[in-house]
C-alpha atoms as a PDB file:
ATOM      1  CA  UNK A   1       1.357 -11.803 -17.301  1.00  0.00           C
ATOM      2  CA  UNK A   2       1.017 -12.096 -13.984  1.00  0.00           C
ATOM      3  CA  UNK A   3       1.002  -8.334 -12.161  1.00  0.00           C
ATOM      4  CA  UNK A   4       3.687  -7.371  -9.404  1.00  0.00           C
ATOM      5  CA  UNK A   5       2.294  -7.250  -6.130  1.00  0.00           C
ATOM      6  CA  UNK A   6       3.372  -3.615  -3.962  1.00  0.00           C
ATOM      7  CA  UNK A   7       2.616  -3.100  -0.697  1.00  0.00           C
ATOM      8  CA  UNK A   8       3.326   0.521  -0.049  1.00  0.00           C
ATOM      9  CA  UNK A   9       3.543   2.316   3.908  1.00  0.00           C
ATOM     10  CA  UNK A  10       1.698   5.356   3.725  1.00  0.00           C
ATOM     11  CA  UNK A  11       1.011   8.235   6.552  1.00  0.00           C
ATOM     12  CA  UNK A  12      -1.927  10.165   5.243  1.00  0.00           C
ATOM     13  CA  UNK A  13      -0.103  13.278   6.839  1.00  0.00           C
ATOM     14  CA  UNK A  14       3.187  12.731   4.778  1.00  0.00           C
ATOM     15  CA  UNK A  15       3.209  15.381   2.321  1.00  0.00           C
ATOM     16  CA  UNK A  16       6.107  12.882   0.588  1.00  0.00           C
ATOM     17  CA  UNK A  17       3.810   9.577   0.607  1.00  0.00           C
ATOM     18  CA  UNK A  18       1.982  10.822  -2.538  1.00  0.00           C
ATOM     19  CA  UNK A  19       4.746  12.294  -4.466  1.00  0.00           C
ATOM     20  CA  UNK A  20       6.332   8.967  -4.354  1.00  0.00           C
ATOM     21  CA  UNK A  21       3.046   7.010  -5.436  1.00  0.00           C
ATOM     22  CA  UNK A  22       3.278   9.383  -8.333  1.00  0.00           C
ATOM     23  CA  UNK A  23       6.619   8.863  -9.181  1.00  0.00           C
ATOM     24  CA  UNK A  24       6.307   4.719  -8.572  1.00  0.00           C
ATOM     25  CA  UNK A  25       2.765   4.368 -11.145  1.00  0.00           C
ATOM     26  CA  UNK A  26       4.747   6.593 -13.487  1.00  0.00           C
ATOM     27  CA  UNK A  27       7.706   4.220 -13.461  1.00  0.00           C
ATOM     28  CA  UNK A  28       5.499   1.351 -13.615  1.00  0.00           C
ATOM     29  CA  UNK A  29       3.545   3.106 -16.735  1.00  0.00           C
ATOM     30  CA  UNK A  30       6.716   3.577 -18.606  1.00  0.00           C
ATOM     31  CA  UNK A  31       8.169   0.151 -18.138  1.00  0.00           C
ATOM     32  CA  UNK A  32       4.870  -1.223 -18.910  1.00  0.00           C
ATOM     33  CA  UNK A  33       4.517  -2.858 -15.698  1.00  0.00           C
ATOM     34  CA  UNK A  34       1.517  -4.372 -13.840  1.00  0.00           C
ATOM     35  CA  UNK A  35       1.450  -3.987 -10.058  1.00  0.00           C
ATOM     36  CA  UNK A  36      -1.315  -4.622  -8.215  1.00  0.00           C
ATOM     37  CA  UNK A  37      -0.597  -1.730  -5.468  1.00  0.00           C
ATOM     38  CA  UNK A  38      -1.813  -1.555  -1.757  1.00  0.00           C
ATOM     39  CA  UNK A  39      -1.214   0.803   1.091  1.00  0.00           C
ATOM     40  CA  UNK A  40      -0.065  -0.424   4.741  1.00  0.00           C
ATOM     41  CA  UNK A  41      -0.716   2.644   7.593  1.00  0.00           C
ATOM     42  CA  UNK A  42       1.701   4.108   9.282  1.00  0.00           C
ATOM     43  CA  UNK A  43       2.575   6.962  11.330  1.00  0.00           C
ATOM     44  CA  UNK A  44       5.362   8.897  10.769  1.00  0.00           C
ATOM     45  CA  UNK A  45       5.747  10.173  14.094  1.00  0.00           C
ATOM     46  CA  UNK A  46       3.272   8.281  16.682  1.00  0.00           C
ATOM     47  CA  UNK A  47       4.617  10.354  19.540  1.00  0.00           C
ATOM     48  CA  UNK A  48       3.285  13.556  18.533  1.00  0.00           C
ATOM     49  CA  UNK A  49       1.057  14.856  20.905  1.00  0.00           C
ATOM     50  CA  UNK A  50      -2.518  16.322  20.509  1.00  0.00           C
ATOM     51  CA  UNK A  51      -0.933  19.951  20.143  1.00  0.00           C
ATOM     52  CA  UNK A  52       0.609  18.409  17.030  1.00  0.00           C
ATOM     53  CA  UNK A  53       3.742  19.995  15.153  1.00  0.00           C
ATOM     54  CA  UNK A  54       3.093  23.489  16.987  1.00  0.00           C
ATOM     55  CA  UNK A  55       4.079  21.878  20.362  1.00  0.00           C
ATOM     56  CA  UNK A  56       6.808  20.161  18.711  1.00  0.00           C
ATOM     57  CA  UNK A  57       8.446  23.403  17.058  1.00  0.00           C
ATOM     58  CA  UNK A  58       7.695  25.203  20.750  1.00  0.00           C
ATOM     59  CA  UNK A  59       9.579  22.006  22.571  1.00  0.00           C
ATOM     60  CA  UNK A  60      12.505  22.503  19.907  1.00  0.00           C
ATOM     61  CA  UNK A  61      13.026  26.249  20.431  1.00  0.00           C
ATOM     62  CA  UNK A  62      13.026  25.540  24.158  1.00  0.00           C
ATOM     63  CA  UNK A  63      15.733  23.069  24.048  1.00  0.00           C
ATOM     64  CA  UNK A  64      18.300  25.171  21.819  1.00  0.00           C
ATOM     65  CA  UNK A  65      16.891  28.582  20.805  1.00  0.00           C
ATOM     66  CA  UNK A  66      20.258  29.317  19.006  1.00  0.00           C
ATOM     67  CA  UNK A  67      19.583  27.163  16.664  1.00  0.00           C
ATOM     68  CA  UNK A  68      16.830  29.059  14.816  1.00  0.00           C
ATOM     69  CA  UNK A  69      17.062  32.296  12.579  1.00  0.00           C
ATOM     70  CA  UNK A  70      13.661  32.982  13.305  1.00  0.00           C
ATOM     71  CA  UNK A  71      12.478  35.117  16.723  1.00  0.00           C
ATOM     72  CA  UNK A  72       9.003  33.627  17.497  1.00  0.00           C
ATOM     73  CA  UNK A  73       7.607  35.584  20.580  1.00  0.00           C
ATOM     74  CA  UNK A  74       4.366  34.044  21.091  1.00  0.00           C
ATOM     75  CA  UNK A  75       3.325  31.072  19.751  1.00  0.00           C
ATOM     76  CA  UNK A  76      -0.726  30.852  20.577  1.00  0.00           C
ATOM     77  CA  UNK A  77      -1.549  26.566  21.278  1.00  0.00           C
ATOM     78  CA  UNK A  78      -5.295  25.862  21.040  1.00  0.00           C
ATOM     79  CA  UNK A  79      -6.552  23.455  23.849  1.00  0.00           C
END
């Protein structure tokens, strides 16, 4: 039999991308499936800056502060 060919997108920073290569070669395993399985990169969100998710949370709070139920009073950003 000839095995199924998956090409999958993974971001090495998604916490989600391995959860669902678990689920997929546990589907595979219990319908006795071959699949011949590669990863494509990709980046979730390419227009994160270097400050990373910090700067984005800081940029959020900025925008709307309301929105939060959390009072963050200093939020420390290494260079």
């Amino acid at each position: 039999m000839k095995a199924l060919k998956i090409e999958m997108i993974h971001d090495v920073v998604c916490s989600w991308c391995p959860i669902g290569y678990a689920n997929l070669k546990q589907a595979l395993k219990n319908l006795a499936i071959e699949a011949d399985i590669s990863f494509l990169p990709s980046e979730l969100n390419p227009g994160m800056g270097p400050k990373g998710a910090t700067q984005l949370l800081v940029d959020v709070l900025n925008k709307n502060p309301a929105t939060t139920f959390v009072v963050i009073d200093e939020v420390s950003i290494d260079n």
